[in-house]
N, C-alpha and C. Protein backbone atom coordinates (compact mmCIF):
# COMPACT_ATOMS: atom_id res chain seq x y z
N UNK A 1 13.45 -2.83 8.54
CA UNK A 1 12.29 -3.63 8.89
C UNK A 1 12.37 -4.93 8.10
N UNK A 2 12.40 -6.04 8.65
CA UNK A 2 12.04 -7.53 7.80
C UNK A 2 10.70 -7.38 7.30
N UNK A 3 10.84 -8.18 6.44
CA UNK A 3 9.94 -7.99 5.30
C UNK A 3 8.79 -9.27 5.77
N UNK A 4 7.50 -9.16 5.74
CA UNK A 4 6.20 -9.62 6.20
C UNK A 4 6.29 -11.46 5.80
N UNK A 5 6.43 -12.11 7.01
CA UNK A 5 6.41 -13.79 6.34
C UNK A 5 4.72 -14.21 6.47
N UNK A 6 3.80 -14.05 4.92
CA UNK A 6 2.79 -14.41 4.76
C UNK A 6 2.44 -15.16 5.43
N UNK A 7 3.30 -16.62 5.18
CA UNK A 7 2.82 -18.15 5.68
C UNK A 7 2.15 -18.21 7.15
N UNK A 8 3.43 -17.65 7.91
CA UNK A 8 2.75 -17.80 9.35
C UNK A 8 1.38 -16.90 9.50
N UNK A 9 1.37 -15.22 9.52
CA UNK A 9 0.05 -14.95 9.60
C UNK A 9 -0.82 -15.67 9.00
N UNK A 10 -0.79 -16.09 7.65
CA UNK A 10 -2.24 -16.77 7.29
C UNK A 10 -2.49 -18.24 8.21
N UNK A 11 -1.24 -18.73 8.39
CA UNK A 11 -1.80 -19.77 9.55
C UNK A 11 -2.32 -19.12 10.78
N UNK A 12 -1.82 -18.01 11.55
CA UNK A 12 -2.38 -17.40 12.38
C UNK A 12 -3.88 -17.00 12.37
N UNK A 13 -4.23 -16.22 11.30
CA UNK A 13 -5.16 -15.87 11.09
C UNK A 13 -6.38 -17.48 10.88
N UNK A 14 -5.98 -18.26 10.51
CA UNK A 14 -6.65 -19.60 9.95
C UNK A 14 -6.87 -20.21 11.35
N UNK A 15 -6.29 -20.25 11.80
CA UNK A 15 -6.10 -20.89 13.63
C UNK A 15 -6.87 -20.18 14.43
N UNK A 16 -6.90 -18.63 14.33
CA UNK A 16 -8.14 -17.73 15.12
C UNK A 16 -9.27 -16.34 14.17
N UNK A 17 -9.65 -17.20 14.05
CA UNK A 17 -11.07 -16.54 12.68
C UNK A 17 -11.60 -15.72 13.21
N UNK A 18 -11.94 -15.25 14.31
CA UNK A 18 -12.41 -14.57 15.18
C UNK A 18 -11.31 -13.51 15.78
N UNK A 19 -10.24 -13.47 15.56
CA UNK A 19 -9.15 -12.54 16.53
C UNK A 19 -8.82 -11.26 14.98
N UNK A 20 -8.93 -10.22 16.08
CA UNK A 20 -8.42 -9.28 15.20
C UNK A 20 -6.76 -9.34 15.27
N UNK A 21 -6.32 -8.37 14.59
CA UNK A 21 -5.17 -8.13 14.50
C UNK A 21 -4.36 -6.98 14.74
N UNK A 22 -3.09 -7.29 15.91
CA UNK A 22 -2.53 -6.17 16.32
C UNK A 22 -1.03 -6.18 15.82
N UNK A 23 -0.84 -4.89 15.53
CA UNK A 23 1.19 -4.68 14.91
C UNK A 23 1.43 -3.80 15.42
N UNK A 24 2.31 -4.00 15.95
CA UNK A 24 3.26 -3.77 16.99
C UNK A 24 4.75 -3.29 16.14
N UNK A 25 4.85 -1.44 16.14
CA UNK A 25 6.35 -1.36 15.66
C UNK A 25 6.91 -0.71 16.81
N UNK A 26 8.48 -0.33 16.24
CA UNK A 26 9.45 -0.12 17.01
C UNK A 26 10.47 0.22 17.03
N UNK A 27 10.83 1.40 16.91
CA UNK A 27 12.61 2.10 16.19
C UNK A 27 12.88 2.29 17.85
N UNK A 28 14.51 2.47 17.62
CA UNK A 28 15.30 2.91 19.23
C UNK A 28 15.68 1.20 19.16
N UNK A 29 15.84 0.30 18.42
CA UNK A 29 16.71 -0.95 18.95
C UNK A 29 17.97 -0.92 17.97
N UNK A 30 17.64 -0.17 17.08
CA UNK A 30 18.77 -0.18 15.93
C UNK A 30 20.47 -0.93 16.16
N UNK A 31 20.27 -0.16 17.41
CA UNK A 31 21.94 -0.62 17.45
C UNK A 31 22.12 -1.30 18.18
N UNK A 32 21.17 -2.58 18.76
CA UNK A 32 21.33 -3.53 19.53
C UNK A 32 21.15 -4.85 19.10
N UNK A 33 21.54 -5.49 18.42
CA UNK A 33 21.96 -6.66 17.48
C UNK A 33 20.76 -7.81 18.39
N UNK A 34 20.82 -8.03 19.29
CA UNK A 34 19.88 -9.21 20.34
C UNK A 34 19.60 -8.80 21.44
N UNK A 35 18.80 -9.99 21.66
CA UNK A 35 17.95 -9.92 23.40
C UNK A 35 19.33 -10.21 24.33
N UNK A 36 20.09 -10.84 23.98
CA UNK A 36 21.36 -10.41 25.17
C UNK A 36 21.87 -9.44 24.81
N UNK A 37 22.29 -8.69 24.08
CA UNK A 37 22.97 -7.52 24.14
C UNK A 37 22.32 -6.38 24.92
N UNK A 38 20.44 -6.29 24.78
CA UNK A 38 19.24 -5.84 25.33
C UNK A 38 19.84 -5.59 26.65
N UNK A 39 20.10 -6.84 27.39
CA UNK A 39 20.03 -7.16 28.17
C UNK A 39 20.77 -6.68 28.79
N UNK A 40 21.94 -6.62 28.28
CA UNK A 40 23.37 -6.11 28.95
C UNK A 40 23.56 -4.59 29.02
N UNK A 41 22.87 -4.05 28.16
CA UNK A 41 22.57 -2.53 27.66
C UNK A 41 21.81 -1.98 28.93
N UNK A 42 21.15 -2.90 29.42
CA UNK A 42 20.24 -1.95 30.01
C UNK A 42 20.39 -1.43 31.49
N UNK A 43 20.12 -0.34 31.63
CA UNK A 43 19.12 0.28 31.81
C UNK A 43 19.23 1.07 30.11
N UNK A 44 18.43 1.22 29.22
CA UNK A 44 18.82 1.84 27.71
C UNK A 44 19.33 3.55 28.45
N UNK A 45 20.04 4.05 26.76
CA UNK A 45 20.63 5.69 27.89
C UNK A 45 19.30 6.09 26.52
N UNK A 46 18.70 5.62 25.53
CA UNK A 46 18.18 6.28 24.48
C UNK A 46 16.68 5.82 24.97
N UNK A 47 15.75 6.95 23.83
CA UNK A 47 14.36 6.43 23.95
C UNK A 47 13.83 5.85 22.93
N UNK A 48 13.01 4.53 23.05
CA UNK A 48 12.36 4.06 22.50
C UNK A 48 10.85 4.31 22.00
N UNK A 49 10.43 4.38 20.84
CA UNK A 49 9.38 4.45 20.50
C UNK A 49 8.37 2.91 20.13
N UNK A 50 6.85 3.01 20.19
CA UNK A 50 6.31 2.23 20.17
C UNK A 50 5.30 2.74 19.20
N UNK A 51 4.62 1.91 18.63
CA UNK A 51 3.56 2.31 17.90
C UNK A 51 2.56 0.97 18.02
N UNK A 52 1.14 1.19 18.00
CA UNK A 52 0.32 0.00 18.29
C UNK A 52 -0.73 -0.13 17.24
N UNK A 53 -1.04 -0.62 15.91
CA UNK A 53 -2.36 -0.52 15.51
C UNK A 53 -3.14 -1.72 15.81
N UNK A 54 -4.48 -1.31 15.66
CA UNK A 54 -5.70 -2.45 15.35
C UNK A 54 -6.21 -2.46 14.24
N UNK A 55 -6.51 -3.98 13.93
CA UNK A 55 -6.93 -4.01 12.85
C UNK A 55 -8.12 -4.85 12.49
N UNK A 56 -9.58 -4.18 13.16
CA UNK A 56 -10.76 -5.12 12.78
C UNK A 56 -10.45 -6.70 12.20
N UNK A 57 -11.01 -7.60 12.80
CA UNK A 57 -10.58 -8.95 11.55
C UNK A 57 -12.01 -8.61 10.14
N UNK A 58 -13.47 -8.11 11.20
CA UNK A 58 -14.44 -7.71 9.72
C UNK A 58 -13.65 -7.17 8.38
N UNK A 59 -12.76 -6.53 8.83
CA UNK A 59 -12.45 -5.27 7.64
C UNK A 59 -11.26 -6.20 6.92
N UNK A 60 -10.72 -7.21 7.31
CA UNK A 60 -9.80 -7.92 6.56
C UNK A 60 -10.22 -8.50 5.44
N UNK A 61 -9.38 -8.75 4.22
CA UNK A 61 -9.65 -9.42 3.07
C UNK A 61 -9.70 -11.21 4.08
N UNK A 62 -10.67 -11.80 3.21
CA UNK A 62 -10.42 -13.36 3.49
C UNK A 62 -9.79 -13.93 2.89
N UNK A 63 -9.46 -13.88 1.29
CA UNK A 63 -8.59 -15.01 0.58
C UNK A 63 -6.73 -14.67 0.94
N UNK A 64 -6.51 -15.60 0.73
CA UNK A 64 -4.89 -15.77 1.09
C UNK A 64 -4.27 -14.71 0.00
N UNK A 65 -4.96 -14.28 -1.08
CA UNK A 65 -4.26 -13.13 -2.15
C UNK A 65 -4.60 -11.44 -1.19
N UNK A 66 -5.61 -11.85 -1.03
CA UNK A 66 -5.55 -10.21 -0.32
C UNK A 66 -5.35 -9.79 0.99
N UNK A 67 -5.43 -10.99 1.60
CA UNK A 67 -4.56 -10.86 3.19
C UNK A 67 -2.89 -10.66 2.52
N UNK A 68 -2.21 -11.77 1.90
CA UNK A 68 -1.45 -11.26 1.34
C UNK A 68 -0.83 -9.77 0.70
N UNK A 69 -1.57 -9.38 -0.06
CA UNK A 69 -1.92 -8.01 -0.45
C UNK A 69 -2.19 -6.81 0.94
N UNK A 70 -2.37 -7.23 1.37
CA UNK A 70 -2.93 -6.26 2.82
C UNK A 70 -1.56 -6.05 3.60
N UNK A 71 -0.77 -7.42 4.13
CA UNK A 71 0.20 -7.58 4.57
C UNK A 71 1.07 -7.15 4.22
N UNK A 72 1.44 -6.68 3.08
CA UNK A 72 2.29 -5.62 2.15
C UNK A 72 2.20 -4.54 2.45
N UNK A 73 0.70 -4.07 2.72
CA UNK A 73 0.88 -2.52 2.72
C UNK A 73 1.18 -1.88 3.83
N UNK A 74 0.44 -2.83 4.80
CA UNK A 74 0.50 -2.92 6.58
C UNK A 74 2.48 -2.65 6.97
N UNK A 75 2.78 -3.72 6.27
CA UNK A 75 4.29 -3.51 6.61
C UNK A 75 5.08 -2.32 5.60
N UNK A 76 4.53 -1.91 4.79
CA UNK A 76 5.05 -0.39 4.44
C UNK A 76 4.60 0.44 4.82
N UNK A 77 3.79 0.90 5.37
CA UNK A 77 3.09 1.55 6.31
C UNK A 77 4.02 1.76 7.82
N UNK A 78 4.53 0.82 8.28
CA UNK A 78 5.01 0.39 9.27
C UNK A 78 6.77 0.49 9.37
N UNK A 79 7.55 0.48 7.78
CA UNK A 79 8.61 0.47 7.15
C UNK A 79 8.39 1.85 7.13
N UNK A 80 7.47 2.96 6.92
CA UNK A 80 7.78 4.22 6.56
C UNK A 80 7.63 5.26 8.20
N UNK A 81 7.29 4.68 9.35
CA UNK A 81 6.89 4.55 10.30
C UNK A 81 8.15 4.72 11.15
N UNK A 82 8.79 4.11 11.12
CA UNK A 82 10.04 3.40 11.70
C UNK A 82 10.70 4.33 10.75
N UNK A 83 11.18 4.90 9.31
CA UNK A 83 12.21 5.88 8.92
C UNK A 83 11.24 6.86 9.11
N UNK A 84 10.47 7.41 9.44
CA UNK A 84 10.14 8.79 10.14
C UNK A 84 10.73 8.91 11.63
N UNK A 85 10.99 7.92 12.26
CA UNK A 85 10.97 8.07 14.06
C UNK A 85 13.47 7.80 13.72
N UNK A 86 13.20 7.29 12.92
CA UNK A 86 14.79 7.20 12.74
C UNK A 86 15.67 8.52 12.16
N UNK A 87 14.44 8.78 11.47
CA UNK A 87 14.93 10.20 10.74
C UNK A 87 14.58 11.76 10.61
N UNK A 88 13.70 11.55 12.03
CA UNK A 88 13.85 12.80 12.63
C UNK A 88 14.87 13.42 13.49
C-alpha cells in the first residue's frame, strides 16, 4: 500500500467542507504493474476484492494535525486490510 500524501487530501478536504469522505481499497492487482498491462490482462483469470468505507466529514478532526493524524490510521487500517485479503 503507498503511504497516505497528506497535502492533497487536506487540499481536498479544504476545497469541499461539506463532502464526506470515501476510501476505496483493493488487493487482486498485485501482479499487474499498470492500467495497460490491466488492460491487456483482461478478461482477469483471478478475483478481485473491494472494500468501501465512509467517513462522516462531522466526525473528522478539523486542524491539518489531526486530519493528518487520522490519515495515518485510516491508511493502516486499510494496509492491514489488503494483508488479510493477500494472506488468506
Amino acid at each position: 500500500l503507498l503511504p497516505p500524501r497528506p497535502g492533497g487530501v487536506l487540499a481536498l478536504l479544504q476545497g469541499a467542507p461539506e463532502a464526506d469522505v470515501i476510501v476505496v481499497m483493493h488487493a487482486g492487482f498485485e501482479s499487474i504493474p499498470s492500467i495497460a498491462e490491466l488492460a491487456r490482462h483482461a478478461p482477469l483469470e483471478s478475483s478481485i476484492e473491494v472494500g468501501i468505507e465512509r467517513f462522516d466529514r462531522a466526525d473528522l478532526p478539523t486542524d491539518e494535525r489531526g486530519i493528518t493524524e487520522w490519515l495515518d490510521q485510516v491508511w493502516l487500517r486499510g494496509d492491514e486490510w489488503v494483508d488479510q485479503r493477500l494472506n488468506a
